[in-house]
N, C-alpha and C. Protein backbone atom coordinates (compact mmCIF):
# COMPACT_ATOMS: atom_id res chain seq x y z
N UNK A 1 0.84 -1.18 0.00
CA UNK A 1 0.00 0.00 0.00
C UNK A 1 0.88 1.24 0.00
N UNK A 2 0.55 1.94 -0.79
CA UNK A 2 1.65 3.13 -1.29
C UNK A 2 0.49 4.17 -0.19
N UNK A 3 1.31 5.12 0.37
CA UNK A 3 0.63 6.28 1.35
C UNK A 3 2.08 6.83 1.86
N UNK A 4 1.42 8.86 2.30
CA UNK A 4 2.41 9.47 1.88
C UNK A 4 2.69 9.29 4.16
N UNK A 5 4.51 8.72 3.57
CA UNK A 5 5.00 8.82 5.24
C UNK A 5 5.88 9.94 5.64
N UNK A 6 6.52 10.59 6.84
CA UNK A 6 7.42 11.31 7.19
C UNK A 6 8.67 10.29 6.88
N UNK A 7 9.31 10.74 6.40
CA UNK A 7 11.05 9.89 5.90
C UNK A 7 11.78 10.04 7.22
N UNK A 8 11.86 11.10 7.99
CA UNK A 8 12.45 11.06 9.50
C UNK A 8 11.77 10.48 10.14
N UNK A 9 10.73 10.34 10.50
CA UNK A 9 9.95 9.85 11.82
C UNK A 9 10.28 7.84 11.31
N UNK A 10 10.33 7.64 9.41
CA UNK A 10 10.60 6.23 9.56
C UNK A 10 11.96 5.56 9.17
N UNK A 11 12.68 6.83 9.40
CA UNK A 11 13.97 6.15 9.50
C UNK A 11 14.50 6.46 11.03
N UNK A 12 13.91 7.57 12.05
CA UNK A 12 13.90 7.49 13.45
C UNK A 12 13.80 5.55 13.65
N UNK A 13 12.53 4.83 13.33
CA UNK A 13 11.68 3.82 13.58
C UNK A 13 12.74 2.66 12.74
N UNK A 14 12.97 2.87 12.00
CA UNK A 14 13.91 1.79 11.54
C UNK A 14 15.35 1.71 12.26
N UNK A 15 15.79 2.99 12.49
CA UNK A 15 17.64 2.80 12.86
C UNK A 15 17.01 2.60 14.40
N UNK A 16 15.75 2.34 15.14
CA UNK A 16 15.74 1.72 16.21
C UNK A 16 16.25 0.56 16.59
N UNK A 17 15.88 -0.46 16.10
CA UNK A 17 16.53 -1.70 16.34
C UNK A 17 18.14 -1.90 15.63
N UNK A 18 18.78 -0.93 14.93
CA UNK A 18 19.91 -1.54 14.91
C UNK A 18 20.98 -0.52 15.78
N UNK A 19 20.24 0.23 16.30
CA UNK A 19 21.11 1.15 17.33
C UNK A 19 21.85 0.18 18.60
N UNK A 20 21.97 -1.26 18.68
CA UNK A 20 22.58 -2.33 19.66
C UNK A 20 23.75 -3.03 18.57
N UNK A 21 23.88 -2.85 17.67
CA UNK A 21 24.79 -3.11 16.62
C UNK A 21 25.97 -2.23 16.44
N UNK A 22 25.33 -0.84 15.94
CA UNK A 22 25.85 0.26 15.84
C UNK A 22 26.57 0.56 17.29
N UNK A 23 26.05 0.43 18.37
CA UNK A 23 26.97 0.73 19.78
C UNK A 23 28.02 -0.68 19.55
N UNK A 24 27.50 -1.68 19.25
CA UNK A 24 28.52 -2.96 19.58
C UNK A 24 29.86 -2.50 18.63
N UNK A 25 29.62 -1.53 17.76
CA UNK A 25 30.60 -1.41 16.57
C UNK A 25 31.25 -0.34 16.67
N UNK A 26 30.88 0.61 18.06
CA UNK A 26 31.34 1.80 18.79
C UNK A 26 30.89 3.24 17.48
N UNK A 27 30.10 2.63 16.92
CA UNK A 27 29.40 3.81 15.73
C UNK A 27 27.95 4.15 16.21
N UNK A 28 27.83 5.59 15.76
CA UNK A 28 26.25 6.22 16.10
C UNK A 28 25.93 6.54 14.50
N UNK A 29 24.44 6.40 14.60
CA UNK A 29 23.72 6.67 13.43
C UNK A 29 23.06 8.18 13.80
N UNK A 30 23.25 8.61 13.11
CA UNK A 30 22.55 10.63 12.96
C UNK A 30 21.45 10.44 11.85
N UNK A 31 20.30 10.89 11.95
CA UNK A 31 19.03 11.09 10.86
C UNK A 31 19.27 12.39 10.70
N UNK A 32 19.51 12.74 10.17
CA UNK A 32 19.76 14.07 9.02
C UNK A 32 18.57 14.39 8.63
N UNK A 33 17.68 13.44 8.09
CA UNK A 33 16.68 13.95 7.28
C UNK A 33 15.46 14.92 7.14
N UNK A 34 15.86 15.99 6.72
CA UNK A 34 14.68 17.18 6.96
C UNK A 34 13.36 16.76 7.73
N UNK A 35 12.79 17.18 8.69
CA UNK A 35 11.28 16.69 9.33
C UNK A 35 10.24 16.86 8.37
N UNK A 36 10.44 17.74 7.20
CA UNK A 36 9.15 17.60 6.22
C UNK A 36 8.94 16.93 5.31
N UNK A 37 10.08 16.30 4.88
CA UNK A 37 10.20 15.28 3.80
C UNK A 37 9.47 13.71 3.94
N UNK A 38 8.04 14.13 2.59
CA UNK A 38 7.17 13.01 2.96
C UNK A 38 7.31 12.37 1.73
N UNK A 39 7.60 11.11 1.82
CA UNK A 39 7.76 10.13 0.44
C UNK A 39 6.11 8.93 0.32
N UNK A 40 5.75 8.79 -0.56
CA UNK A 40 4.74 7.72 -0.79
C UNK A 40 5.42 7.06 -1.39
N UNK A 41 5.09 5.52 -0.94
CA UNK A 41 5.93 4.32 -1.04
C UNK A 41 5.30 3.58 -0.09
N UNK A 42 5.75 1.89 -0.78
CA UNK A 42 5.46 0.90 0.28
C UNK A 42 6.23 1.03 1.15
N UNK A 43 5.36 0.62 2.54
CA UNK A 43 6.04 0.91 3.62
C UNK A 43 7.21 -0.29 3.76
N UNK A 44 6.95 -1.53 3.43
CA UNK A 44 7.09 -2.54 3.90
C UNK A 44 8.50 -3.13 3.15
N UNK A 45 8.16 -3.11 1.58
CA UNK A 45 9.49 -2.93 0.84
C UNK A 45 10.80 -1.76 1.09
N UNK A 46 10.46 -0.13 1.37
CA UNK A 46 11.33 0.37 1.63
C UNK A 46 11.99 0.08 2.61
N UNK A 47 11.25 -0.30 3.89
CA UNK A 47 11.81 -0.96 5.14
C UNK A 47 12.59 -1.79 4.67
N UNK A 48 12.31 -2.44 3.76
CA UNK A 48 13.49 -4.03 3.64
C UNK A 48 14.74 -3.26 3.16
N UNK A 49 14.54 -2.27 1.99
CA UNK A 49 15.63 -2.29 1.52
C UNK A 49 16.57 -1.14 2.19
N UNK A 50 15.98 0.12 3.33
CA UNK A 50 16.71 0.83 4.03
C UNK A 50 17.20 0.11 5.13
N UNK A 51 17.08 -0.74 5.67
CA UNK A 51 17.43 -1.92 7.13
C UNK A 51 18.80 -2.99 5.95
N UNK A 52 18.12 -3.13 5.19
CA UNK A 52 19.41 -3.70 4.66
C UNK A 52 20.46 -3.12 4.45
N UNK A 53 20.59 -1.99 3.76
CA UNK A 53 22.09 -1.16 3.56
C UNK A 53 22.09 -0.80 4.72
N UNK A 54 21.50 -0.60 5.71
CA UNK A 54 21.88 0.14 6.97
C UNK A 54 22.71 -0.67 7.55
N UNK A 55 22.07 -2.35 7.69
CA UNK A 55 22.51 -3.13 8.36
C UNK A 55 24.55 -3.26 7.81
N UNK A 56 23.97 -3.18 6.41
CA UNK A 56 25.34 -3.24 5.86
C UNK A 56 26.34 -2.69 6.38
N UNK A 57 25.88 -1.32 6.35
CA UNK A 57 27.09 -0.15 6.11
C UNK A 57 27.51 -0.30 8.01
N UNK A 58 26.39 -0.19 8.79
CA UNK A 58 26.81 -0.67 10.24
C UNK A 58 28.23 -1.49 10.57
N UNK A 59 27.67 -3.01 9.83
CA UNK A 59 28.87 -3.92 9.94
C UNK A 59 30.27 -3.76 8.72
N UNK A 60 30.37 -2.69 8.50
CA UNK A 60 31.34 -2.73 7.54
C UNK A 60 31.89 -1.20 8.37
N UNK A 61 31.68 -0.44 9.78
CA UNK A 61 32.27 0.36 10.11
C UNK A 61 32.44 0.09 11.46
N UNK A 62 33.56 0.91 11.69
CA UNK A 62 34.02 0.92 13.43
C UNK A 62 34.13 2.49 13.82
N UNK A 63 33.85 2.70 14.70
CA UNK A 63 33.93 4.38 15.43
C UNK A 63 33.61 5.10 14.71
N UNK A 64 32.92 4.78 13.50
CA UNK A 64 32.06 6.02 12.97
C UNK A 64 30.89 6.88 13.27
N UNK A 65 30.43 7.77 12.68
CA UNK A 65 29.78 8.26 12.54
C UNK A 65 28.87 8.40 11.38
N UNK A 66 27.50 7.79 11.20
CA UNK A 66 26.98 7.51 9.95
C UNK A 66 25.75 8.25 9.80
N UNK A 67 25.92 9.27 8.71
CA UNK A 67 25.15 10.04 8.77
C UNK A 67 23.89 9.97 7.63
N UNK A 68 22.51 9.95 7.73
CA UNK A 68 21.91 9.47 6.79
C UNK A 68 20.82 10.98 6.21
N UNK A 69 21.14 11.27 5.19
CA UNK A 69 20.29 12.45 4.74
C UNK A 69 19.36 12.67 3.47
N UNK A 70 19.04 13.37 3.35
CA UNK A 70 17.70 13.34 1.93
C UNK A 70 18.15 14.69 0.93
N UNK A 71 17.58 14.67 0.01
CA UNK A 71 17.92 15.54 -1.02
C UNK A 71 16.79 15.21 -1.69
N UNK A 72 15.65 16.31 -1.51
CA UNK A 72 13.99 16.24 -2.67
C UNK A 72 14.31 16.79 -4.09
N UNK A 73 13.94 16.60 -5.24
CA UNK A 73 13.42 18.00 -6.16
C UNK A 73 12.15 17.46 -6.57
N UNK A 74 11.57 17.49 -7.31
CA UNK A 74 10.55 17.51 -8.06
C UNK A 74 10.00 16.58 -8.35
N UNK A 75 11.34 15.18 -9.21
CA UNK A 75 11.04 14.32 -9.60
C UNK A 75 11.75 12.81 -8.47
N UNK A 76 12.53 13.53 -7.86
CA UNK A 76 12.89 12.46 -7.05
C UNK A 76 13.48 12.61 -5.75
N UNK A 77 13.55 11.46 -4.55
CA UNK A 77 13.89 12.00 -3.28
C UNK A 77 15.18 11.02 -2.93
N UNK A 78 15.99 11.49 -2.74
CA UNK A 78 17.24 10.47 -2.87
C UNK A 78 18.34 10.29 -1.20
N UNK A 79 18.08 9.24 -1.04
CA UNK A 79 18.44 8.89 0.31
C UNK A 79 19.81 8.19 0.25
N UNK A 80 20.71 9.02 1.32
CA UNK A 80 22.42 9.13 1.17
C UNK A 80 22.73 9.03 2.37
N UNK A 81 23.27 8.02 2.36
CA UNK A 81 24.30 7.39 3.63
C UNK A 81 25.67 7.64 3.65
N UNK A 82 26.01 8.31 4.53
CA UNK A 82 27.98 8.66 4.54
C UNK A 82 28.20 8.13 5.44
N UNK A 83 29.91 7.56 5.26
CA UNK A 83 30.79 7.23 6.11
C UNK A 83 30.37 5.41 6.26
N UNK A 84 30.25 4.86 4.69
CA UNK A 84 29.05 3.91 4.80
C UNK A 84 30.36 2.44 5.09
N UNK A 85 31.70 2.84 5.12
CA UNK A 85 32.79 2.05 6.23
C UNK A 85 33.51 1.81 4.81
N UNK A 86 34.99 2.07 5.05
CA UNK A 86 35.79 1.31 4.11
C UNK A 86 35.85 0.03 3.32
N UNK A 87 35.04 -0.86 3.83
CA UNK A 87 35.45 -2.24 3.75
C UNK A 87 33.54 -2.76 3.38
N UNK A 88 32.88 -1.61 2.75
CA UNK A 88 31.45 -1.70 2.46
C UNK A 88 31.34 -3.20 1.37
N UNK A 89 32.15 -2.84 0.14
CA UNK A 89 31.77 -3.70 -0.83
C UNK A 89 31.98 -4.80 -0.49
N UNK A 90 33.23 -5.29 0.88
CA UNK A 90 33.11 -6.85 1.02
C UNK A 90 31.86 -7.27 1.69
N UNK A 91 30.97 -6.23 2.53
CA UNK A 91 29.56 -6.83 2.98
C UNK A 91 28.71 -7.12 1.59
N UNK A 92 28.44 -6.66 0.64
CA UNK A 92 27.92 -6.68 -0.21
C UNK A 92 27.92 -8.09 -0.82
N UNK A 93 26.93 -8.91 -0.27
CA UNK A 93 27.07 -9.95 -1.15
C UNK A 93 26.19 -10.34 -1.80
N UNK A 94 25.61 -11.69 -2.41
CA UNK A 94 24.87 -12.05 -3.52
C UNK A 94 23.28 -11.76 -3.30
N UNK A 95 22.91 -11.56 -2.01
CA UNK A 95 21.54 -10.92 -1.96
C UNK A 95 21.68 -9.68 -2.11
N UNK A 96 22.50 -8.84 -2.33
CA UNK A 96 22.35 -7.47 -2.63
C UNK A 96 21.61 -7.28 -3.88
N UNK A 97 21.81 -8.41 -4.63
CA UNK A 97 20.89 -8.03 -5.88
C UNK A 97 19.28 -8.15 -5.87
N UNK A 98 18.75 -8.80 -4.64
CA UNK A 98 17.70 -8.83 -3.77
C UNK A 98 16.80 -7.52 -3.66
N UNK A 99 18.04 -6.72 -2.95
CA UNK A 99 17.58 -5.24 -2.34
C UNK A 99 17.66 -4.30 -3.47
N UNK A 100 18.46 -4.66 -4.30
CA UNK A 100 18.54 -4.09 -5.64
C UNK A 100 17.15 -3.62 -6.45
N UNK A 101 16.60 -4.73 -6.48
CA UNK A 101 15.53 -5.20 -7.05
C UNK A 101 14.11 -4.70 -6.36
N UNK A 102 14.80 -5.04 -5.18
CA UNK A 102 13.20 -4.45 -4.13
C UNK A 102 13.49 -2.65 -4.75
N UNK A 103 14.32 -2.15 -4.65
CA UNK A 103 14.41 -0.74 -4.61
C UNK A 103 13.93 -0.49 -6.18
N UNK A 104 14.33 -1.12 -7.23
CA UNK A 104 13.63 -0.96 -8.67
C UNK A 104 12.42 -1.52 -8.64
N UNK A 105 11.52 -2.41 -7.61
CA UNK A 105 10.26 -2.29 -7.32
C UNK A 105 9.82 -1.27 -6.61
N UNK A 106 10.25 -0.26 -5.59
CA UNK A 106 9.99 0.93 -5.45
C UNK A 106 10.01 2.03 -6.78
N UNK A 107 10.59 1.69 -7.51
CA UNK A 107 10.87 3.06 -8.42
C UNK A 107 11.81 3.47 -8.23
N UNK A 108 12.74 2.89 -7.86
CA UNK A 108 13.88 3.78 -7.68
C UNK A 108 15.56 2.92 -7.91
N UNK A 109 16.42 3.68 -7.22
CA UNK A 109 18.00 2.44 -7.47
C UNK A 109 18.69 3.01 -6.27
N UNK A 110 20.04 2.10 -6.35
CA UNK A 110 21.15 2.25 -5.62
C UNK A 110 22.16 2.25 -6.53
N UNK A 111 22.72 3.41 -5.60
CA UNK A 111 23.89 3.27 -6.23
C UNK A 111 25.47 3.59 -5.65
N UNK A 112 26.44 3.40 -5.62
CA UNK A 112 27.30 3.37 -4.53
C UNK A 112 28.71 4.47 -5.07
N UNK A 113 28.97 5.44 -4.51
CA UNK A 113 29.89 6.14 -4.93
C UNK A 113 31.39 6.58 -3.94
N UNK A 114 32.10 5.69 -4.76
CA UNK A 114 33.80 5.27 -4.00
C UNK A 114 34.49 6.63 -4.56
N UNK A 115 34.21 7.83 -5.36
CA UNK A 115 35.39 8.35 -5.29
C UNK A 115 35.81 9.54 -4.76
N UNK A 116 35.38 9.04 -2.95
CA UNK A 116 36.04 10.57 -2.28
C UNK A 116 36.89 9.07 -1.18
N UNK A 117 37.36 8.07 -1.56
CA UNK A 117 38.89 7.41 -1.50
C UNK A 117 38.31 6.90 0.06
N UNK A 118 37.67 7.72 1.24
CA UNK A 118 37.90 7.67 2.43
C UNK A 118 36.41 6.49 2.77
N UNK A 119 35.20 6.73 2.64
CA UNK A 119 34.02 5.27 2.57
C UNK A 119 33.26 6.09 1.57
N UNK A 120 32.72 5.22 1.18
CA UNK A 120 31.57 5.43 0.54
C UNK A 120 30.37 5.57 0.54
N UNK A 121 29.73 6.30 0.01
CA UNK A 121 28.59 7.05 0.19
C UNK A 121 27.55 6.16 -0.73
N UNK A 122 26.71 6.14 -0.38
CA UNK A 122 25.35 4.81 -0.59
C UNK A 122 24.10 5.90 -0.80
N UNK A 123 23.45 5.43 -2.07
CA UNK A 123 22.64 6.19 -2.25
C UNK A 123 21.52 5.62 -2.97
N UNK A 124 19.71 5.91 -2.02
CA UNK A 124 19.09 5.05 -2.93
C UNK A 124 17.91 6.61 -3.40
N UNK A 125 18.16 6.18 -4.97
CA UNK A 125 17.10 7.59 -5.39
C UNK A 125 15.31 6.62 -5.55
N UNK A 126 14.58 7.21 -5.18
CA UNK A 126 13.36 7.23 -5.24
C UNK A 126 12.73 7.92 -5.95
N UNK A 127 12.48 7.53 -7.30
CA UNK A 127 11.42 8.78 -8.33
C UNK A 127 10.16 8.97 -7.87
N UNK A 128 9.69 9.71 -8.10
CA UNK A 128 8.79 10.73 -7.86
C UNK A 128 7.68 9.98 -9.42
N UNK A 129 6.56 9.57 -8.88
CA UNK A 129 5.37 9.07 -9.93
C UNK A 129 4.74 9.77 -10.04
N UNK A 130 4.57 9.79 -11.67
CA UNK A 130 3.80 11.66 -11.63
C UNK A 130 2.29 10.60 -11.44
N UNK A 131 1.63 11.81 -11.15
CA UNK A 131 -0.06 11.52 -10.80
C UNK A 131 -1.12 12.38 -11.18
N UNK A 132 -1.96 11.99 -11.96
CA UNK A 132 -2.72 13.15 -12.57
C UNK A 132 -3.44 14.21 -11.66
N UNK A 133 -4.01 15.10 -11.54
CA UNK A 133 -4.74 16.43 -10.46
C UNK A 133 -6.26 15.68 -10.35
């Protein structure tokens, strides 16, 4: 069921349960994400596929700081994870093409960008479905 949610209040609700991970790994998760930014989307699929890279990028860092933020325009709302741990792509394994997939059943992709050398930044864009008035 597609209905329009707050993106902070459900990524507050998601990085809940892995905030015992994130301490075990001496890393904190920060929600960045503007309080007005409302996305329509399944609830249930985006959950899978934001808990998954989260989970990822968690176990692929130590003493970080992982900061997760949004960027709207018009046609799309694109959700960016920094500091997503050096050693990201060895978590990445053969179900990633799983979450891949769930996220191009949202409408949207991932995509992973290595070239500021230090971690990488994880990014899933969400298009924007136009809808008639």
């Amino acid at each position: 069921m597609h209905m329009r949610i707050s993106l902070h209040r459900f990524v507050d609700e998601l990085t809940e349960g892995l905030v015992p991970l994130a301490v075990s790994r001496r890393s904190i998760i920060i929600n960045q994400i503007d309080r007005d930014v409302q996305i329509g989307s399944d609830e249930n699929m985006l959950a899978y596929v934001l808990y998954s890279l989260l989970d990822r990028v968690i176990n692929s860092t130590q003493n970080e700081c992982i900061h997760i933020e949004s960027v709207s325009t018009h046609d799309c709302t694109v959700i960016r994870v920094r500091n997503a741990g050096v050693y990201f792509y060895r978590t990445v394994s053969n179900d990633f093409r799983q979450v891949q997939y769930a996220a191009e059943r949202l409408g949207g992709s991932i995509s992973i960008d290595y070239t500021d050398h230090t971690s990488p930044i994880i990014e899933l864009t969400l298009y924007n479905k136009m809808t008639a008035a």
